[in-house]
C-alpha atoms as a PDB file:
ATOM      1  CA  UNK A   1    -185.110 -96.510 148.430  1.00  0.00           C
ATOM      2  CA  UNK A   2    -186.627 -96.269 144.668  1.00  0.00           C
ATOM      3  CA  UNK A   3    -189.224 -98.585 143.864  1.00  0.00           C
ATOM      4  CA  UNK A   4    -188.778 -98.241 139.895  1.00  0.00           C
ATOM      5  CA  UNK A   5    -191.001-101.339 139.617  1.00  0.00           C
ATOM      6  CA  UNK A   6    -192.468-102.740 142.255  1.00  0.00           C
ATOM      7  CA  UNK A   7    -190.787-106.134 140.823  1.00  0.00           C
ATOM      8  CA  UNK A   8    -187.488-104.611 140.672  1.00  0.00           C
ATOM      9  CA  UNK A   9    -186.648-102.659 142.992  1.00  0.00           C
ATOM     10  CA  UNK A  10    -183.182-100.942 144.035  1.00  0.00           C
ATOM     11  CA  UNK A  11    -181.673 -98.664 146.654  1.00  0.00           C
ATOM     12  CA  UNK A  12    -178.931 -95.940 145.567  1.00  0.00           C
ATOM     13  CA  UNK A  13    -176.556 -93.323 147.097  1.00  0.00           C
ATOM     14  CA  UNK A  14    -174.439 -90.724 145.591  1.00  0.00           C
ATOM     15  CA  UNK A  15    -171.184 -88.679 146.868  1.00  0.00           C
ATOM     16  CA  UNK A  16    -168.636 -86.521 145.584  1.00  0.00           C
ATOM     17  CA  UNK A  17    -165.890 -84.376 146.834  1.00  0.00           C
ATOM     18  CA  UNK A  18    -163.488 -82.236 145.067  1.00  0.00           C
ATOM     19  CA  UNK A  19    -160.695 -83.665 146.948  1.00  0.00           C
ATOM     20  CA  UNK A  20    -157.397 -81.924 148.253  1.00  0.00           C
ATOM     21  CA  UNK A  21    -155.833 -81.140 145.175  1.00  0.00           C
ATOM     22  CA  UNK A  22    -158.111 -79.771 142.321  1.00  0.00           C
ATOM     23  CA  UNK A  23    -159.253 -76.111 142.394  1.00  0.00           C
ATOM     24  CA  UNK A  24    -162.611 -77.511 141.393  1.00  0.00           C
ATOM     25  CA  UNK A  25    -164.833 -80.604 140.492  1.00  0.00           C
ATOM     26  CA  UNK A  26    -165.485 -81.418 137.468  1.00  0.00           C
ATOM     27  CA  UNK A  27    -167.366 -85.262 138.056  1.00  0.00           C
ATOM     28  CA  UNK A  28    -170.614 -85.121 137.163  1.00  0.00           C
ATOM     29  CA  UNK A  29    -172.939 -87.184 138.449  1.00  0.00           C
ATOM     30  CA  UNK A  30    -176.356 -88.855 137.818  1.00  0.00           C
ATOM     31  CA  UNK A  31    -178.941 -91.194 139.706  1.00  0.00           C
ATOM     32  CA  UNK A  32    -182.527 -91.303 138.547  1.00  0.00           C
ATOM     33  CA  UNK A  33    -184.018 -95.107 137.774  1.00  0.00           C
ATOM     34  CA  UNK A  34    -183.499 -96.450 135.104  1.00  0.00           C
ATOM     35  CA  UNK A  35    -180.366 -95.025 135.012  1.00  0.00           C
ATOM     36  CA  UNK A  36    -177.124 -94.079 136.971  1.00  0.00           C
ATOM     37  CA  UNK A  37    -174.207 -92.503 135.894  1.00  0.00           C
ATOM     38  CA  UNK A  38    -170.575 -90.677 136.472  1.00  0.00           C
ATOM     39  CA  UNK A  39    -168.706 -88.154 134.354  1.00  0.00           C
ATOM     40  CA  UNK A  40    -165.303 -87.432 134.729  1.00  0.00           C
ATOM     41  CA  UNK A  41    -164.519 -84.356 133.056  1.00  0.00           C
ATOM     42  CA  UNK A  42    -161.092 -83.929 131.803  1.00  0.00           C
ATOM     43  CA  UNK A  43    -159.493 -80.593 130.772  1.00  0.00           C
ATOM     44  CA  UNK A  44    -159.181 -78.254 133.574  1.00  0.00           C
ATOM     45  CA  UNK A  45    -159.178 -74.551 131.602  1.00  0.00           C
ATOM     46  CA  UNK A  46    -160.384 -76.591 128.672  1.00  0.00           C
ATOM     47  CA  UNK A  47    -163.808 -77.135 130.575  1.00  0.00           C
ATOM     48  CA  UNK A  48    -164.168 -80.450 131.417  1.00  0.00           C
ATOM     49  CA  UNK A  49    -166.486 -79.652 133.892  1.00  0.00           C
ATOM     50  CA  UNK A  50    -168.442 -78.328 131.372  1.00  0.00           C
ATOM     51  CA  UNK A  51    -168.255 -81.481 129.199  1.00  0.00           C
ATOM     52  CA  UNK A  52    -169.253 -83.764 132.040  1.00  0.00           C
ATOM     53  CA  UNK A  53    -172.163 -81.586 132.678  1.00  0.00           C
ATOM     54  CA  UNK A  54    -173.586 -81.936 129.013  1.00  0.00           C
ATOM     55  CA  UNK A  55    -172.885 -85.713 128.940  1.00  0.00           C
ATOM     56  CA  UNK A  56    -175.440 -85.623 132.303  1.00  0.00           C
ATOM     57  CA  UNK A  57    -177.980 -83.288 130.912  1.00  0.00           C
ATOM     58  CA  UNK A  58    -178.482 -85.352 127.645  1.00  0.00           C
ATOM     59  CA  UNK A  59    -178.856 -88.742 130.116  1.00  0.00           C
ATOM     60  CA  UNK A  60    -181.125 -86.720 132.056  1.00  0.00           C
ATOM     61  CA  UNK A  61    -183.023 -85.375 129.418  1.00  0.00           C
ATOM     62  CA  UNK A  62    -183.586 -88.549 128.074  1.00  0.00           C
ATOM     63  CA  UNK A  63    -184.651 -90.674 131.368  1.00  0.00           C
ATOM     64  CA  UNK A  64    -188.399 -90.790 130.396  1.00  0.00           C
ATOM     65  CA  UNK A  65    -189.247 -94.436 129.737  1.00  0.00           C
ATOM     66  CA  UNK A  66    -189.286 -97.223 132.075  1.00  0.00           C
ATOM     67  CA  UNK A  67    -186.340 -99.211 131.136  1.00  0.00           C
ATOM     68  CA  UNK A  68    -182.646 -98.335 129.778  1.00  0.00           C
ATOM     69  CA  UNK A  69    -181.679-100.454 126.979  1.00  0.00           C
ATOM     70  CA  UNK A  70    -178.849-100.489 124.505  1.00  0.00           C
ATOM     71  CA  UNK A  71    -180.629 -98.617 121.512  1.00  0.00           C
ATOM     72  CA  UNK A  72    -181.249 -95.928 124.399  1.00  0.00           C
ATOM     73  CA  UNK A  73    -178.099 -95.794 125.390  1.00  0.00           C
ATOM     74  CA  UNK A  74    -176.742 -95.628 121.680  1.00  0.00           C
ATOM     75  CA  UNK A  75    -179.152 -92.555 121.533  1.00  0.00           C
ATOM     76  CA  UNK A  76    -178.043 -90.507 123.978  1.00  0.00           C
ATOM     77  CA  UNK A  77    -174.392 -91.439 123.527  1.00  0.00           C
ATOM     78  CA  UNK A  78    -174.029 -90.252 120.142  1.00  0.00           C
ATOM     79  CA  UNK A  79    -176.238 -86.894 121.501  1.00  0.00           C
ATOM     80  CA  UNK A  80    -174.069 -86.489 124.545  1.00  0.00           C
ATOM     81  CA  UNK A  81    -171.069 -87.057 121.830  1.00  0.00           C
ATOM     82  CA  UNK A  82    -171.750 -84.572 119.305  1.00  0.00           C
ATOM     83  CA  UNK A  83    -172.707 -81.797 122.248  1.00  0.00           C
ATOM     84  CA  UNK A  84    -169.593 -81.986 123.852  1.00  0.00           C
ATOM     85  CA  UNK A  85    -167.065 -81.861 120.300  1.00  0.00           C
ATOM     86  CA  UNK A  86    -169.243 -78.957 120.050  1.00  0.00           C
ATOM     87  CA  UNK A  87    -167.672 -76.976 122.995  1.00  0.00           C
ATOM     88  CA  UNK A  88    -164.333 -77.013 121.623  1.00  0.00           C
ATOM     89  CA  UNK A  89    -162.872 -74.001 121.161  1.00  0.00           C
ATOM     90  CA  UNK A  90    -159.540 -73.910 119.178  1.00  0.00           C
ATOM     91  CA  UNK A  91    -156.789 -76.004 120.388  1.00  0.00           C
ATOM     92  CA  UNK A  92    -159.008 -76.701 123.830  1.00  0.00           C
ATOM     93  CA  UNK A  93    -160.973 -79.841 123.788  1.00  0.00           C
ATOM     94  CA  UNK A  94    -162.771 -80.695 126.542  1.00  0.00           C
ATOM     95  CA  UNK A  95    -163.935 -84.122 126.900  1.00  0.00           C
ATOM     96  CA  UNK A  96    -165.455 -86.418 129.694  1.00  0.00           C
ATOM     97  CA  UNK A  97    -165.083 -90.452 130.992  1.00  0.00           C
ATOM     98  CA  UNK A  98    -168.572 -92.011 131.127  1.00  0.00           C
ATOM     99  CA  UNK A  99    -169.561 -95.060 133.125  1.00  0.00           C
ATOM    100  CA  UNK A 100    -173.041 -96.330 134.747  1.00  0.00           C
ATOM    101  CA  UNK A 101    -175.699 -98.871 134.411  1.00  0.00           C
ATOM    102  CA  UNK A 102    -178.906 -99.161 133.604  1.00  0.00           C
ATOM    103  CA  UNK A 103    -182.109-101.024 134.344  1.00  0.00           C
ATOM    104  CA  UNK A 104    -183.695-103.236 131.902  1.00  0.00           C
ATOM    105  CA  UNK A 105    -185.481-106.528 130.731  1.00  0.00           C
ATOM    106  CA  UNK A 106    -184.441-109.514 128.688  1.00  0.00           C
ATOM    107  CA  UNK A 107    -187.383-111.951 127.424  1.00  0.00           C
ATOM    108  CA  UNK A 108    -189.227-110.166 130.928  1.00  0.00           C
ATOM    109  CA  UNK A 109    -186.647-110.818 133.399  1.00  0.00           C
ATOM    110  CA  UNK A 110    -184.274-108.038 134.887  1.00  0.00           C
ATOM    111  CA  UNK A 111    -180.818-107.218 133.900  1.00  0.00           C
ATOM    112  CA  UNK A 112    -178.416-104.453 134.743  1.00  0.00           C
ATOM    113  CA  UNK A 113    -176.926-102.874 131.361  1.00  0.00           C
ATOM    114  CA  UNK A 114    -173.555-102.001 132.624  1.00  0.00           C
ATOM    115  CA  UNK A 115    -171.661 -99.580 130.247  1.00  0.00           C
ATOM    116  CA  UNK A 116    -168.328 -97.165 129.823  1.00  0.00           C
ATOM    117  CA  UNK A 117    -165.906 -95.103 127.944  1.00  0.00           C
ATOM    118  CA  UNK A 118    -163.035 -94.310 129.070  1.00  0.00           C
ATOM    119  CA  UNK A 119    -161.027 -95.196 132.612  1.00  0.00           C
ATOM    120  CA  UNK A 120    -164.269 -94.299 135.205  1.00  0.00           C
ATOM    121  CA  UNK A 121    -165.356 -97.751 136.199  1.00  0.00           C
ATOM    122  CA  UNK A 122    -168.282 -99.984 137.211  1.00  0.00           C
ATOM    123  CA  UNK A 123    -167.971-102.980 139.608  1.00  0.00           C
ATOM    124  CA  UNK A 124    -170.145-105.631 141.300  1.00  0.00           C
ATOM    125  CA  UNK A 125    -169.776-106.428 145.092  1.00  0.00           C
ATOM    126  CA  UNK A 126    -171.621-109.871 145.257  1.00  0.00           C
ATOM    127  CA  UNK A 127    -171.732-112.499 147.836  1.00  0.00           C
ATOM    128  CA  UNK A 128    -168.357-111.186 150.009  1.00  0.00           C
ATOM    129  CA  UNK A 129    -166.833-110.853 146.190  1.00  0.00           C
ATOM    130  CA  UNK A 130    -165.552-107.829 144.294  1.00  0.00           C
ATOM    131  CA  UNK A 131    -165.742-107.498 140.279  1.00  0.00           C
ATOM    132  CA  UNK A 132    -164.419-104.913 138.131  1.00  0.00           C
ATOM    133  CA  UNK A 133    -167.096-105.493 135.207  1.00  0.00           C
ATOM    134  CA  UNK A 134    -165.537-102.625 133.183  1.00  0.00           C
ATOM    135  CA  UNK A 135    -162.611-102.389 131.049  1.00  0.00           C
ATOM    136  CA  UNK A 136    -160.640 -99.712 131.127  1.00  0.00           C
ATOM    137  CA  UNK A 137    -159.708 -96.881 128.087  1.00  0.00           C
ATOM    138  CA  UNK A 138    -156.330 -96.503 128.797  1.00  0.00           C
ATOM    139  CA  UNK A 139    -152.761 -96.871 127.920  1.00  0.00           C
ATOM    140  CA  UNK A 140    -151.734 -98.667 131.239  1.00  0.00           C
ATOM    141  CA  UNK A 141    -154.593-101.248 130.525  1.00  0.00           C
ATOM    142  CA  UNK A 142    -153.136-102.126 127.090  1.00  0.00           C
ATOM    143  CA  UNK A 143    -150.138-102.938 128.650  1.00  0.00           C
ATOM    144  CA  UNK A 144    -151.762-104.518 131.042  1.00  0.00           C
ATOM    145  CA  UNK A 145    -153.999-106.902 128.635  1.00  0.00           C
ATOM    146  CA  UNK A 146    -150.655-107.636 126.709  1.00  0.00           C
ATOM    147  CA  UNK A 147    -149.276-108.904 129.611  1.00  0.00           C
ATOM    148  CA  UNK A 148    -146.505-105.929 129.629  1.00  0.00           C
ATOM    149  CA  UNK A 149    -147.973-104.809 133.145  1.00  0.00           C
ATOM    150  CA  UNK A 150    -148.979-105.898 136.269  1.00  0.00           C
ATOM    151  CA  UNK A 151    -151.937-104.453 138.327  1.00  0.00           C
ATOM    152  CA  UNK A 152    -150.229-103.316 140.772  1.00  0.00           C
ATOM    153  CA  UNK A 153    -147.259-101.652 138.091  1.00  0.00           C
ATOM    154  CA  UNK A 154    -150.082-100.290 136.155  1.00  0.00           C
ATOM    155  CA  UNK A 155    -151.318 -98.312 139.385  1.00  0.00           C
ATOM    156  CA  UNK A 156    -147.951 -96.657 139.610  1.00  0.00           C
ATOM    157  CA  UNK A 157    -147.126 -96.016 136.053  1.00  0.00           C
ATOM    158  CA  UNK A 158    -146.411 -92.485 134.721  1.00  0.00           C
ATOM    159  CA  UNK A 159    -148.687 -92.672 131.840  1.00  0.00           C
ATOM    160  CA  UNK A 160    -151.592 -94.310 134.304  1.00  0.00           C
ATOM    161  CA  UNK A 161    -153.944 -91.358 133.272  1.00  0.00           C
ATOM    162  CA  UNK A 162    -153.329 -91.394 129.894  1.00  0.00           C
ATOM    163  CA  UNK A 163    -157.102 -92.367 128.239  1.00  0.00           C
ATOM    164  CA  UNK A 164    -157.348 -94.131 124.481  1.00  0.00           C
ATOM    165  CA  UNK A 165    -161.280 -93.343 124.276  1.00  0.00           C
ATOM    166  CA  UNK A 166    -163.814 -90.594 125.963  1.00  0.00           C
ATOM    167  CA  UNK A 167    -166.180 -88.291 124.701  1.00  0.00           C
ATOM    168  CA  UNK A 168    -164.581 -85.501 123.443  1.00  0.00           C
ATOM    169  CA  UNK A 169    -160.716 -84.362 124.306  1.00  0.00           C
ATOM    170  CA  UNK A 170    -160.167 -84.324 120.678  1.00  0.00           C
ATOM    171  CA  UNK A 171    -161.112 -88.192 119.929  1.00  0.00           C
ATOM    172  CA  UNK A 172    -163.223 -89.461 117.265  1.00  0.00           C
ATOM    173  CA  UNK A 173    -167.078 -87.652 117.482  1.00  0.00           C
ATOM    174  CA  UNK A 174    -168.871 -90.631 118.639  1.00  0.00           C
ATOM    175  CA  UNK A 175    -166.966 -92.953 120.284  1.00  0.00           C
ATOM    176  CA  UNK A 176    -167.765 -97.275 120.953  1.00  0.00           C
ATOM    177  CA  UNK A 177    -169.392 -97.444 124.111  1.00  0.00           C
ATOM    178  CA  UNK A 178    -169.134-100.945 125.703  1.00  0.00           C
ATOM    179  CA  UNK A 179    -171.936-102.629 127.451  1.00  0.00           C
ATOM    180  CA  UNK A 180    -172.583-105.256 129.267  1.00  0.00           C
ATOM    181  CA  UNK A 181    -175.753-107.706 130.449  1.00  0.00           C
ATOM    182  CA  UNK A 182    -175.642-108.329 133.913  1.00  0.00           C
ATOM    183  CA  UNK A 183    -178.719-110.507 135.781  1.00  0.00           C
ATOM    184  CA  UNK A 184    -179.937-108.602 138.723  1.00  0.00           C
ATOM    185  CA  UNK A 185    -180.755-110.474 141.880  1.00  0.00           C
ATOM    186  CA  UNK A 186    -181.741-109.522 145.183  1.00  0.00           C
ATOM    187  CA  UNK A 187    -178.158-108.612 147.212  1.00  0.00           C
ATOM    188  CA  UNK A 188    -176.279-107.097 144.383  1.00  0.00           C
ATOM    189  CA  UNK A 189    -174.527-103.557 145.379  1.00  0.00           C
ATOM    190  CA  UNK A 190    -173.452-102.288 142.116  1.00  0.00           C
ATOM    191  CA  UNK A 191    -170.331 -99.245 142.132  1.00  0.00           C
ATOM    192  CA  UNK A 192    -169.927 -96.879 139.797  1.00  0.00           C
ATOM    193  CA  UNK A 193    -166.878 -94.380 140.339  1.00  0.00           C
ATOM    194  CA  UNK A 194    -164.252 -91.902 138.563  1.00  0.00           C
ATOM    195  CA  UNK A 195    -160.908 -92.529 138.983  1.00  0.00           C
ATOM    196  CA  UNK A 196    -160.389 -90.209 142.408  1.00  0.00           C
ATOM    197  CA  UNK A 197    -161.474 -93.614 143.874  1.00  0.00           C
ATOM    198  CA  UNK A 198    -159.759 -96.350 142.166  1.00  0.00           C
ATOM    199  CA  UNK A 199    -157.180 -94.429 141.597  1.00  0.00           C
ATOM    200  CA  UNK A 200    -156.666 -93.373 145.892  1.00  0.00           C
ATOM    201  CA  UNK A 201    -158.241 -96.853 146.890  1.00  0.00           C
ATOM    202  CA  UNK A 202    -157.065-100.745 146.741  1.00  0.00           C
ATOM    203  CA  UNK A 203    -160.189-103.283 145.587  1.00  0.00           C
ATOM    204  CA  UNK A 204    -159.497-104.365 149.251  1.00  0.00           C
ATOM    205  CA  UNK A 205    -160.411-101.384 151.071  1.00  0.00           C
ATOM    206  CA  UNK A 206    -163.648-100.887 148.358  1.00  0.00           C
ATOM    207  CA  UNK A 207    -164.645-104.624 149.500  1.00  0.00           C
ATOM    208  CA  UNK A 208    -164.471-103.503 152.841  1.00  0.00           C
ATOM    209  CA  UNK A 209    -166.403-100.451 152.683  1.00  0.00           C
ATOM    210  CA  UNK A 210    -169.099-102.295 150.635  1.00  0.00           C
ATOM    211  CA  UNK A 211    -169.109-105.078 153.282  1.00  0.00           C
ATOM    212  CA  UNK A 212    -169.366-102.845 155.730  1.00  0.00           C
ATOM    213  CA  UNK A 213    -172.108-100.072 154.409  1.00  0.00           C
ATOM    214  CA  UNK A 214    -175.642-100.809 155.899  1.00  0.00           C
ATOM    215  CA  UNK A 215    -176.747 -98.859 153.079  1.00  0.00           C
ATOM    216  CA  UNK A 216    -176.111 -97.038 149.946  1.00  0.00           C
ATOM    217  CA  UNK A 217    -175.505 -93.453 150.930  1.00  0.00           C
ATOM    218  CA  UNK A 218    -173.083 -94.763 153.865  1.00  0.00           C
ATOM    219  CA  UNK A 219    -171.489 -97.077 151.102  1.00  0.00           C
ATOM    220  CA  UNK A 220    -170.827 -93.993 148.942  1.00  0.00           C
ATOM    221  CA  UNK A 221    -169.679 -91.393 151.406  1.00  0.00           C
ATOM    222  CA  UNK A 222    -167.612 -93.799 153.212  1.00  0.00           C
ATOM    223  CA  UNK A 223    -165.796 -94.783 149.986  1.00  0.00           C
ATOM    224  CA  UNK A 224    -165.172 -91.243 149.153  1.00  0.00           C
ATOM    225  CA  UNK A 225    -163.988 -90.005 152.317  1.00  0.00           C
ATOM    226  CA  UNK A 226    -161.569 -93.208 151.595  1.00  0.00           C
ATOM    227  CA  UNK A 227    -160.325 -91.520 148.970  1.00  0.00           C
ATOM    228  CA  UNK A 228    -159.955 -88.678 150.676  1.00  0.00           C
ATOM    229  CA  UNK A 229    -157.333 -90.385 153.697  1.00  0.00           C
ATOM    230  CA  UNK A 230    -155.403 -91.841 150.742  1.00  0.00           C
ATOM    231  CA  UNK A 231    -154.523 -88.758 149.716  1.00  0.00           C
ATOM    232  CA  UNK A 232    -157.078 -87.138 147.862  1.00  0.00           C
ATOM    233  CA  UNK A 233    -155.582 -86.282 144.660  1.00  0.00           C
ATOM    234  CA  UNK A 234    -158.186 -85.947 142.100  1.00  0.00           C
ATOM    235  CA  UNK A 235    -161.805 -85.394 142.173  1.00  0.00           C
ATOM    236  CA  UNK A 236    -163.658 -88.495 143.554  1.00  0.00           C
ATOM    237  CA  UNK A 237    -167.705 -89.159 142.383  1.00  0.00           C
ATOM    238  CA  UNK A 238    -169.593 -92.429 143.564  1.00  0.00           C
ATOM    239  CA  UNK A 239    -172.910 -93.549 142.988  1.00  0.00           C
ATOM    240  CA  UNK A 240    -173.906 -97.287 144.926  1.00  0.00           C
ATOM    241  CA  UNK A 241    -176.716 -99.090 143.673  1.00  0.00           C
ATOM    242  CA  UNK A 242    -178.029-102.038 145.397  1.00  0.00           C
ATOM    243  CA  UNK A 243    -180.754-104.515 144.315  1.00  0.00           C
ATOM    244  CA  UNK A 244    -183.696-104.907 146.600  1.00  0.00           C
ATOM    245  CA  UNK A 245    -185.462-107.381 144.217  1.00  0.00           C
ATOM    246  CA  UNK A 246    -185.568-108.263 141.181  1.00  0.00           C
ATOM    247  CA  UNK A 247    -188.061-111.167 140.299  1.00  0.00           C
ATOM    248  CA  UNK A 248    -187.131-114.011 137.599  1.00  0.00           C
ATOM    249  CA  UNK A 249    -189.759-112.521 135.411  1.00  0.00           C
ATOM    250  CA  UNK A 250    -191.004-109.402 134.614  1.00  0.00           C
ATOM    251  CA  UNK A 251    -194.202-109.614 132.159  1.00  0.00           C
ATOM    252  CA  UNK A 252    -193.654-109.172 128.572  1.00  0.00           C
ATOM    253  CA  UNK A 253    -192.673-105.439 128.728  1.00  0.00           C
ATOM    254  CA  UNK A 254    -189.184-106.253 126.634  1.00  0.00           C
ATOM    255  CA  UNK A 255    -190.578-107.461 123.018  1.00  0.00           C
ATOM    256  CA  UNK A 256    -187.763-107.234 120.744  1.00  0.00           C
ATOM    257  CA  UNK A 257    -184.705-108.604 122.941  1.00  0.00           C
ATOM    258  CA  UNK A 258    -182.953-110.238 119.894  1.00  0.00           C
ATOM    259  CA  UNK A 259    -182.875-106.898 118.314  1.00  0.00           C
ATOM    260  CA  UNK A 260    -181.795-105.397 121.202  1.00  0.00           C
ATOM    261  CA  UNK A 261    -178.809-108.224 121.555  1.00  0.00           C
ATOM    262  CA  UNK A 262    -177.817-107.570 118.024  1.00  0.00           C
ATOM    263  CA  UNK A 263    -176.705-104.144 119.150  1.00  0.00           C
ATOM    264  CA  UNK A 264    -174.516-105.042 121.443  1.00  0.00           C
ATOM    265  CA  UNK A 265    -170.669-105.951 120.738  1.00  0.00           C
ATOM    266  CA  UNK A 266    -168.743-108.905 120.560  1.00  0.00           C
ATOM    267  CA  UNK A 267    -167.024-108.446 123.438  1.00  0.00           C
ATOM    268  CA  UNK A 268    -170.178-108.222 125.316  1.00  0.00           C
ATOM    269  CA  UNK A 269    -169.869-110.399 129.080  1.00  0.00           C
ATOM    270  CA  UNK A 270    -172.887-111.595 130.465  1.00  0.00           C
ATOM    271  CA  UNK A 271    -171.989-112.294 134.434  1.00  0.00           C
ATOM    272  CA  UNK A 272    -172.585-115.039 135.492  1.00  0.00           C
ATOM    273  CA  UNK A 273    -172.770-117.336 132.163  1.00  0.00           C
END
């Protein structure tokens, strides 16, 4: 249990295995209200490991104030960015996945500020119902949107791991993180994972688990052990994150929310609207 504020409050586990395949893990992982987070380093020799390790460093670095809102995030993006193009070394390019939420107000009430680059997702697991909130960065999800894809194809597809946006591996220095406003209320359980689960795992068997977890830690070691019976390919990191309470209205704490809102893109959801 972590009682950020005593007016919201959330519960959170964290797991992560290496898996069968991989000689090591390079996930990264962080959990520290306001903010949660998972790294998926891509490289191998080029150091992704190292990448994903920066990318958590900067977040953690930066966790000092009592919410996580989109200027913050901005921030430590564009740090975490600019760190990790640092680290390449000649024709090696390490680079990372990023996805995670944070806590926050809007006009005082309490919002989760999901965000992500690259193909590591976040979903929501709300009354018996599973949402991926994320979109993915990836060439099997353009297909995908254009109707060229199914699901189900894009799962098996031989360029399913090839990612359009990330921090680092030789993309653009800072690259568009996108965000979305989700309302907390008491019963959420939030997921955040790399692809070692969603790529191992059916949304039908991460429903179940969710379902079935009395709490957050069993949630995320059951779902990675999951990942593990499936096969176990890639490195698997999850972080769970369920909402204890949240109350309608939290002060006036949050004073420039238009500003805030501004900074957001167009594409911005906010669940249940």
């Amino acid at each position: 249990m972590a009682e950020h504020d005593s007016r919201f409050e959330v519960a959170f586990g964290m797991a992560s295995d290496v898996g069968h395949v991989r000689a090591h893990n390079e996930d990264n992982a962080y959990a520290s209200p306001p903010v949660f987070l998972v790294a998926d380093g891509m490289g191998g020799h080029a150091r992704g490991d190292v990448a994903a390790a920066q990318i958590v460093e900067e977040f953690r670095a930066s966790n000092s104030a009592q919410w996580f809102d989109s200027p913050s995030l901005h921030q430590v993006v564009e740090r975490a960015a600019h760190q990790v193009a640092a680290l390449q070394d000649g024709s090696a390019a390490p680079g990372s996945t990023l996805t995670g939420l944070g806590m926050t107000l809007v006009d005082g009430s309490p919002y989760c500020l999901v965000f992500n680059i690259g193909d590591s997702r976040t979903y929501l697991f709300e009354e018996d119902e599973l949402e991926q909130l994320t979109v993915d960065h990836s060439r099997v999800q353009e297909l995908v949107s254009a109707g060229q894809l199914t699901v189900e194809q894009a799962r098996r597809h031989p360029q399913r791991n090839v990612i359009t946006r990330a921090l680092g591996a030789g993309m653009p220095d800072v690259p568009e993180v996108d965000q979305w406003l989700v309302p907390a209320s008491s019963g959420q359980r939030f997921l955040c994972c790399s692809d070692g689960l969603h790529g191992e795992v059916e949304d039908a068997e991460i429903a179940r688990v969710l379902r079935g977890a009395a709490d957050p830690q069993s949630a995320a070691q059951r779902l990675v052990d999951s990942a593990l019976e499936a096969g176990g390919r890639d490195n698997v990191t999850v972080i769970v994150v369920d909402v204890v309470s949240a109350a309608g209205a939290i002060g006036d704490e949050y004073t420039d929310a238009d500003a805030d809102a501004q900074t957001l893109p167009n594409a911005v959801l906010e669940a249940g609207s």
